[in-house]
C-alpha atoms as a PDB file:
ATOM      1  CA  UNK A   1      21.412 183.222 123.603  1.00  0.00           C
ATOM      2  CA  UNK A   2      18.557 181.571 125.726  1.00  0.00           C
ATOM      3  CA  UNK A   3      21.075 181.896 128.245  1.00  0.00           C
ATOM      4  CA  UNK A   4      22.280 184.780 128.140  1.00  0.00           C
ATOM      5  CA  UNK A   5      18.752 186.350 128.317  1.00  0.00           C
ATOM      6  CA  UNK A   6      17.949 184.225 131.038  1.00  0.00           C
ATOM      7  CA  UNK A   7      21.401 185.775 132.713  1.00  0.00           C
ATOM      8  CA  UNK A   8      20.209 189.147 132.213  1.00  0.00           C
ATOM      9  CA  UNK A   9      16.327 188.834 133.759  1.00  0.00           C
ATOM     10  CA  UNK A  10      18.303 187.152 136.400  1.00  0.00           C
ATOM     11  CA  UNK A  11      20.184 190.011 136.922  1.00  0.00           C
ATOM     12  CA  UNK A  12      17.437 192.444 137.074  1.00  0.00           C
ATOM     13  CA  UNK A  13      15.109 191.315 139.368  1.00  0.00           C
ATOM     14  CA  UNK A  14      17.643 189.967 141.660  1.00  0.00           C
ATOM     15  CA  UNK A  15      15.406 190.364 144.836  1.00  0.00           C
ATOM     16  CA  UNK A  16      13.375 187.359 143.552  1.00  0.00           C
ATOM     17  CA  UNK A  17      16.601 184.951 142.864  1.00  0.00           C
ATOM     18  CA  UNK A  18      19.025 183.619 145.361  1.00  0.00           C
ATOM     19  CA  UNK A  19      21.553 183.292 142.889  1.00  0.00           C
ATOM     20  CA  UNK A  20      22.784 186.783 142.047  1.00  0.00           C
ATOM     21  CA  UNK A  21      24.404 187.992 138.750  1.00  0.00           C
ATOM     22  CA  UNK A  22      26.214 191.201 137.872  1.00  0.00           C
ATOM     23  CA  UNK A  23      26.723 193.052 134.804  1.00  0.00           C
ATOM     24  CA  UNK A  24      30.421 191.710 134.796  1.00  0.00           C
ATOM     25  CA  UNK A  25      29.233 188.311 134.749  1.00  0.00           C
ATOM     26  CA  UNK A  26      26.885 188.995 131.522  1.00  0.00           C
ATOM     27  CA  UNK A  27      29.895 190.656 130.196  1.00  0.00           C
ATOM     28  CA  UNK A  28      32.441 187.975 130.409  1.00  0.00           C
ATOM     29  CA  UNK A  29      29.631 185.907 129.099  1.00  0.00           C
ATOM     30  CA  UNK A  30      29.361 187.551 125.776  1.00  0.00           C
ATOM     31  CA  UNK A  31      33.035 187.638 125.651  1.00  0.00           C
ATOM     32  CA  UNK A  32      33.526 184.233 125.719  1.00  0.00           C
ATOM     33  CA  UNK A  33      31.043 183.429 123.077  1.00  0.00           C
ATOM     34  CA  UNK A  34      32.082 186.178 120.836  1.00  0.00           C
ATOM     35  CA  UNK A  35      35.855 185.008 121.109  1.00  0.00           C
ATOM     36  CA  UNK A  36      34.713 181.063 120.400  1.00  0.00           C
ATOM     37  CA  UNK A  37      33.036 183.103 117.327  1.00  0.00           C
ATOM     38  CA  UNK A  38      35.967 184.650 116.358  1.00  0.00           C
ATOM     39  CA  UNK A  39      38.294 181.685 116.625  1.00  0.00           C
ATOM     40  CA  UNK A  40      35.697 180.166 114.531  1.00  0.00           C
ATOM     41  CA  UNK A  41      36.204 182.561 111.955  1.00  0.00           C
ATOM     42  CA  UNK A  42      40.161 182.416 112.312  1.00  0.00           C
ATOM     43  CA  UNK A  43      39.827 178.777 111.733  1.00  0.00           C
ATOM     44  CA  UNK A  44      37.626 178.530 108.339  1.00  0.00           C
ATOM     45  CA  UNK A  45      40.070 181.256 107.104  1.00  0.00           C
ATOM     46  CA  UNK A  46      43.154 178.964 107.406  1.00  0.00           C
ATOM     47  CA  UNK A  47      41.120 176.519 106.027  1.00  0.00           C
ATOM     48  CA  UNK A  48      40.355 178.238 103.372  1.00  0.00           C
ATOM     49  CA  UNK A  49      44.039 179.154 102.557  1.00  0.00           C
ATOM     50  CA  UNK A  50      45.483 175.810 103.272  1.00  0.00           C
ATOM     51  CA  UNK A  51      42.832 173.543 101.413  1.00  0.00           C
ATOM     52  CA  UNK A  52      42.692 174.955  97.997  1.00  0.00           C
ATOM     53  CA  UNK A  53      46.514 174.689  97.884  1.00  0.00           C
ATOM     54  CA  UNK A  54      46.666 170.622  99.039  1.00  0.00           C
ATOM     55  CA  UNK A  55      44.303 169.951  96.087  1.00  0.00           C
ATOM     56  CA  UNK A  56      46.165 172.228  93.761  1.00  0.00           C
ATOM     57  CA  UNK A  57      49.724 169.791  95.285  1.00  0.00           C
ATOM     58  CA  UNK A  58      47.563 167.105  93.178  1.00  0.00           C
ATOM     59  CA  UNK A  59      46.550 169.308  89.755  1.00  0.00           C
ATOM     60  CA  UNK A  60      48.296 168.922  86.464  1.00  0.00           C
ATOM     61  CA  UNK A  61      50.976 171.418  87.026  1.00  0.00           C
ATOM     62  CA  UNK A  62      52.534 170.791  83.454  1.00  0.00           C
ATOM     63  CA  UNK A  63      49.106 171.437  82.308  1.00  0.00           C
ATOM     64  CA  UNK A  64      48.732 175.086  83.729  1.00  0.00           C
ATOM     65  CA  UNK A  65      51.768 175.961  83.408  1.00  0.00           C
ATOM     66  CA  UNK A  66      51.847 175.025  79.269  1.00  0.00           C
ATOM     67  CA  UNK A  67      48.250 177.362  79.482  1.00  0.00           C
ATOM     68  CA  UNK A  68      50.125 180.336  81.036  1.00  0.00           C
ATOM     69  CA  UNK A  69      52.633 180.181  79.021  1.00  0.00           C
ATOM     70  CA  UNK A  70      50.838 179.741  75.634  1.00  0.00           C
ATOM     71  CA  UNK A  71      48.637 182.834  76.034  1.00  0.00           C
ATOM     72  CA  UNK A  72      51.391 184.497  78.092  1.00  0.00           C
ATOM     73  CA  UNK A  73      49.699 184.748  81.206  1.00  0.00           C
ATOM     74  CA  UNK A  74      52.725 183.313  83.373  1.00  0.00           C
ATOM     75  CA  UNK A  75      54.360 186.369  84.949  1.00  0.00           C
ATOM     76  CA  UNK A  76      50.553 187.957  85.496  1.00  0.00           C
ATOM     77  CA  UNK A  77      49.314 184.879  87.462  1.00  0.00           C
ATOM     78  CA  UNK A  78      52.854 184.853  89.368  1.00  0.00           C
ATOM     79  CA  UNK A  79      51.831 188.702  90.114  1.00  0.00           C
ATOM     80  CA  UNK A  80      48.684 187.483  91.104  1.00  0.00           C
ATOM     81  CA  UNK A  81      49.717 185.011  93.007  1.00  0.00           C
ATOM     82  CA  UNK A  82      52.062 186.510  95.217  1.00  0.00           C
ATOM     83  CA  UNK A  83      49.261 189.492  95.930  1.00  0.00           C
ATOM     84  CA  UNK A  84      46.862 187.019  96.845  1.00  0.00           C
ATOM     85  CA  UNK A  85      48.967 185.238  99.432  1.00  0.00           C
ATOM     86  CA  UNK A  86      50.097 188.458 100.789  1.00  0.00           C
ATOM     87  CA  UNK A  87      46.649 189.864 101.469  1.00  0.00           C
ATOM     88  CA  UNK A  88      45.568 186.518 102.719  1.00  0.00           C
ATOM     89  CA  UNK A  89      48.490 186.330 105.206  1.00  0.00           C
ATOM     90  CA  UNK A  90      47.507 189.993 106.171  1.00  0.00           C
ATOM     91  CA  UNK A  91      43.578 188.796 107.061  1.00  0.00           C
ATOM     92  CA  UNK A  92      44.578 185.926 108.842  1.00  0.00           C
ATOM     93  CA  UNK A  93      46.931 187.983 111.204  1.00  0.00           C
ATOM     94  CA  UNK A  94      43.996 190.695 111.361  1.00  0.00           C
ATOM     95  CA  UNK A  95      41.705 187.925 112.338  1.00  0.00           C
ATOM     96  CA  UNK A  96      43.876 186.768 114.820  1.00  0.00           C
ATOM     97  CA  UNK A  97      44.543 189.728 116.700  1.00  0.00           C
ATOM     98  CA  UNK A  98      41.043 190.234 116.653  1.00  0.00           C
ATOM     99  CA  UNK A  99      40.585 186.628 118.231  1.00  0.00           C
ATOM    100  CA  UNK A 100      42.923 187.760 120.972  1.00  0.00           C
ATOM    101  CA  UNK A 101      41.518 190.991 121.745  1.00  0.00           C
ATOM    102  CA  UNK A 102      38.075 190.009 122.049  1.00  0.00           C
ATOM    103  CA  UNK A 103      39.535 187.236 124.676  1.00  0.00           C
ATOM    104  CA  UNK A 104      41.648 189.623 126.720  1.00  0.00           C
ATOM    105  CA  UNK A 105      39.710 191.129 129.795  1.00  0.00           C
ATOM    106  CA  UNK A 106      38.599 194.699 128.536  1.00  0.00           C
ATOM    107  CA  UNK A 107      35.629 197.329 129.125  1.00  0.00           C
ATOM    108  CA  UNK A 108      32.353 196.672 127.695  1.00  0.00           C
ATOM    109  CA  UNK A 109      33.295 199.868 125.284  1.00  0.00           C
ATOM    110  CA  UNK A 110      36.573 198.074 124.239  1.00  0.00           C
ATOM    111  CA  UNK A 111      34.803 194.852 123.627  1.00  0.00           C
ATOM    112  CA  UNK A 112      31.582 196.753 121.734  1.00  0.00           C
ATOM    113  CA  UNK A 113      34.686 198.124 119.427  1.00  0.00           C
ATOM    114  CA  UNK A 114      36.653 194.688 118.892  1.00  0.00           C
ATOM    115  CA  UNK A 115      33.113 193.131 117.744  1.00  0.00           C
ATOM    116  CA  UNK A 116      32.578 195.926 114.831  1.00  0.00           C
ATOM    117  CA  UNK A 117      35.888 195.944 114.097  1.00  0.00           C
ATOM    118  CA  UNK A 118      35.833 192.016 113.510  1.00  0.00           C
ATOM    119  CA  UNK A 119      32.612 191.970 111.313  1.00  0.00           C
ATOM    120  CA  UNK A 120      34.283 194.627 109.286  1.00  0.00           C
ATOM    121  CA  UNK A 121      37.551 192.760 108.794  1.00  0.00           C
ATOM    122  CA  UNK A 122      35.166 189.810 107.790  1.00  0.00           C
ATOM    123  CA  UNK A 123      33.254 191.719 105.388  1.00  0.00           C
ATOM    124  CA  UNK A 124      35.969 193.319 104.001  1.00  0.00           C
ATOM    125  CA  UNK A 125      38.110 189.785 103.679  1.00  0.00           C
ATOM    126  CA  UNK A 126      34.703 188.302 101.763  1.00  0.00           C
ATOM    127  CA  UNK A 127      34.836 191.572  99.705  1.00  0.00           C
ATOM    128  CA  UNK A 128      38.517 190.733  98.196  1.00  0.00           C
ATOM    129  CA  UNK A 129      38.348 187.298  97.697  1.00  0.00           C
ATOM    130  CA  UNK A 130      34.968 188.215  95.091  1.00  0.00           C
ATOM    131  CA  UNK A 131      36.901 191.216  93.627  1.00  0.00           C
ATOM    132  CA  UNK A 132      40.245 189.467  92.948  1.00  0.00           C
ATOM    133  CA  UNK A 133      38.256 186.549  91.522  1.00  0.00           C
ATOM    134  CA  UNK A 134      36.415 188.779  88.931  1.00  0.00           C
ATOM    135  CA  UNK A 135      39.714 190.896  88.286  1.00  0.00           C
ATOM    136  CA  UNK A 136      41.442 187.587  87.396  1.00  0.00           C
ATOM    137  CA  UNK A 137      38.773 186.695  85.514  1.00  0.00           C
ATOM    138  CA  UNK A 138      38.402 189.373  83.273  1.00  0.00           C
ATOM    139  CA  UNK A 139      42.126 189.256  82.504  1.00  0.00           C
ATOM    140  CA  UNK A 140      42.582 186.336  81.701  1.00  0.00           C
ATOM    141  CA  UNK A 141      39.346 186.329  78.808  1.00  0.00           C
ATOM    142  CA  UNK A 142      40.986 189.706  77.948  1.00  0.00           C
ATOM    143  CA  UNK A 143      44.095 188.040  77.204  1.00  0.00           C
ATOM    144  CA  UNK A 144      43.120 184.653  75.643  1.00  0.00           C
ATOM    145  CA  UNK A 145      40.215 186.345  73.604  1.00  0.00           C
ATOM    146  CA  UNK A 146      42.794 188.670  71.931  1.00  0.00           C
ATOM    147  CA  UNK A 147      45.681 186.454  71.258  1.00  0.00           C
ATOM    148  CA  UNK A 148      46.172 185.107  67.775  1.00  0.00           C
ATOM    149  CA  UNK A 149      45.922 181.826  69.355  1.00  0.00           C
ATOM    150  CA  UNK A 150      43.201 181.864  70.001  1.00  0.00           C
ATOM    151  CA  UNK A 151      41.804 184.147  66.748  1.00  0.00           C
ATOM    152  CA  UNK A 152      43.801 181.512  64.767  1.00  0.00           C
ATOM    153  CA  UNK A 153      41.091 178.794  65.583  1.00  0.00           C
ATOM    154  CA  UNK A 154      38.056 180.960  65.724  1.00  0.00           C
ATOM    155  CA  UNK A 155      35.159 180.029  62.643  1.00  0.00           C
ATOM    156  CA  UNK A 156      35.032 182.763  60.680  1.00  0.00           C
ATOM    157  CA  UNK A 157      31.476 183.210  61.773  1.00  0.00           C
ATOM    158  CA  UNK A 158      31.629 182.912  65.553  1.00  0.00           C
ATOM    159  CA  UNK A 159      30.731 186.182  67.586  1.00  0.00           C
ATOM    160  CA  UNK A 160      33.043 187.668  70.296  1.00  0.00           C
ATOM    161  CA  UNK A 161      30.000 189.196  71.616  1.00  0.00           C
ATOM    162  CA  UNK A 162      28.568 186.174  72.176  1.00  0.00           C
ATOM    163  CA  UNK A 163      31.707 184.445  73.016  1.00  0.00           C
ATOM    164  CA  UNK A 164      32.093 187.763  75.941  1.00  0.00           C
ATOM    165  CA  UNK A 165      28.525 187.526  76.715  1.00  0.00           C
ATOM    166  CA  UNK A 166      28.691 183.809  77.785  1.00  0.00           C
ATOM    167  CA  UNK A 167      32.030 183.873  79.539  1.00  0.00           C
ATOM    168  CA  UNK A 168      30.721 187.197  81.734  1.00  0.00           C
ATOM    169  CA  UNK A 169      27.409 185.415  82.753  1.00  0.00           C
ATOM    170  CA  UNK A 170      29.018 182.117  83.642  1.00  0.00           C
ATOM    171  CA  UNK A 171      31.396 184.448  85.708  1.00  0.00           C
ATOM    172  CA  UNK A 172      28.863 186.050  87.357  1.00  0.00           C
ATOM    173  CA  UNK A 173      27.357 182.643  88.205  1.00  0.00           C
ATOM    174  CA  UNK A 174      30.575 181.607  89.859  1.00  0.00           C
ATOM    175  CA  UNK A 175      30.460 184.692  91.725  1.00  0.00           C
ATOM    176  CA  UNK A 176      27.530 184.441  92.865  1.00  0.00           C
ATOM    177  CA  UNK A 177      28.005 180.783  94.069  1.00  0.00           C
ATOM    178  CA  UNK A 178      30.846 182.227  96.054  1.00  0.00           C
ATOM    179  CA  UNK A 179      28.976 184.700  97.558  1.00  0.00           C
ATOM    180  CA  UNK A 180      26.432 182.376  98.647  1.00  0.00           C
ATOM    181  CA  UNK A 181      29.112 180.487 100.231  1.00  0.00           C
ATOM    182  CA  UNK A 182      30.431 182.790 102.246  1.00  0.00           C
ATOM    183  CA  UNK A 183      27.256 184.419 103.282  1.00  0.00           C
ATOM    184  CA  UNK A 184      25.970 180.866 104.570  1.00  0.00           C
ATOM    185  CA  UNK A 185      29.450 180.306 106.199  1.00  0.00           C
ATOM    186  CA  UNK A 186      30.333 183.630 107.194  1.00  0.00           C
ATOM    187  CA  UNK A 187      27.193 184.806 107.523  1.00  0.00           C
ATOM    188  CA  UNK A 188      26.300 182.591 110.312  1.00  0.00           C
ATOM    189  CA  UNK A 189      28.986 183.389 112.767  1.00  0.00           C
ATOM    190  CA  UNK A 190      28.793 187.878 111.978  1.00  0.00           C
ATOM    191  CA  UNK A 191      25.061 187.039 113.059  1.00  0.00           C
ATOM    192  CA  UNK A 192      26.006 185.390 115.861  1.00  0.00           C
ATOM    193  CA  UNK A 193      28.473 188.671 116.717  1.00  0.00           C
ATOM    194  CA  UNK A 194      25.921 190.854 115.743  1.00  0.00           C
ATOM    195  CA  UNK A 195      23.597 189.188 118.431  1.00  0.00           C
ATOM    196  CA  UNK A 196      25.958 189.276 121.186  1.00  0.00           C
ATOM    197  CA  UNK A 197      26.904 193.239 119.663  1.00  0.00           C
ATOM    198  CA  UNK A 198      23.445 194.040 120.621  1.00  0.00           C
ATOM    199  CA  UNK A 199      22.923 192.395 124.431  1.00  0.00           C
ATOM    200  CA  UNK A 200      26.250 193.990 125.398  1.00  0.00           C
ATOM    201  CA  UNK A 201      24.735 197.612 124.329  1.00  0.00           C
ATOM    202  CA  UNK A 202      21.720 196.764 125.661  1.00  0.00           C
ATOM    203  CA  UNK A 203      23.564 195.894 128.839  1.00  0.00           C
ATOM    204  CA  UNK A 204      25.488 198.821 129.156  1.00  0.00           C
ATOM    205  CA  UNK A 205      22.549 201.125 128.451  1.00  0.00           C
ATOM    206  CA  UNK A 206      21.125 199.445 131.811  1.00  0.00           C
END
């Protein structure tokens, strides 16, 4: 950003540089950058798709499978599953259009647009993955609490509510974890955007 502010002093008192720079060159600057952020962000999210599915290649499959089945959770997590993939697939292809129109030659408008719309997209995409992990949550202590399975070997004297209370907060603790996650990782490149959102205004309201 150093240079790009350098760039834009440059630019204004051009009577005192030899080199000159025009508002088009600031602008293809900022695109640039903004489209290596983007990329960036298209990156981490196949990443993040591809990864967790290698490790799960090397889980006990016989042992999640003879879970699902003994609280009858098999068909919901298939549901589940195939949602989640969908939706994923759908973000990635979002993110990469937005990668391509942030790198095609446009109007400082266009590109002020194609910035917003990307930190939306990325908001939005961190805003699933949190609410699909709490939904599937939920469910599935919903279903195991209530099956006779699990009643069957409950003391006499244990507590749901305290069983519920615990499972909620360490929940909310993975949650959170998650959320600090992606506001670290995430968080880093939409300020980036939001940076380079701001000089191109400030640049067209020159």
């Amino acid at each position: 950003m150093e240079n790009l502010e350098s760039l834009k002093d440059l630019w204004k008192n051009q009577g005192e540089s030899k080199i000159r720079y025009t508002q088009d060159d600031i602008h293809r600057m900022v695109r640039k950058k903004s489209s290596s952020i983007v990329k960036w962000i298209l990156i981490i999210s196949l990443l993040e798709f591809i990864l967790p599915n290698l490790v799960f290649l090397f889980t006990d499959f016989e042992a999640t499978r003879t879970f699902y089945e003994q609280y009858g959770l098999s068909n919901t997590m298939m549901v589940y599953t195939v949602l989640h993939v969908i939706v994923i697939i759908a973000f990635i292809y979002v993110f990469y259009k937005n990668y391509r129109n942030i790198s095609a030659e446009s109007t400082v408008k266009v590109l002020l647009s194609n910035i917003l719309k990307t930190r939306r997209t990325v908001k939005y995409y961190i805003y699933y993955n949190l609410t699909i992990m709490g939904i599937i949550g939920l469910n599935m202590f919903y279903v195991v609490y209530n099956s006779s399975e699990f009643l069957n070997h409950l003391e006499g004297d244990t507590s749901m509510v305290m069983i519920w209370t615990i499972s909620i907060v360490l929940l909310s603790l993975a949650l959170l974890i998650f959320w600090l996650f992606y506001r670290v990782l995430y968080g880093f490149l939409l300020k980036k955007l939001k940076r380079n959102y701001a000089e191109l205004s400030n640049q067209n309201d020159l």
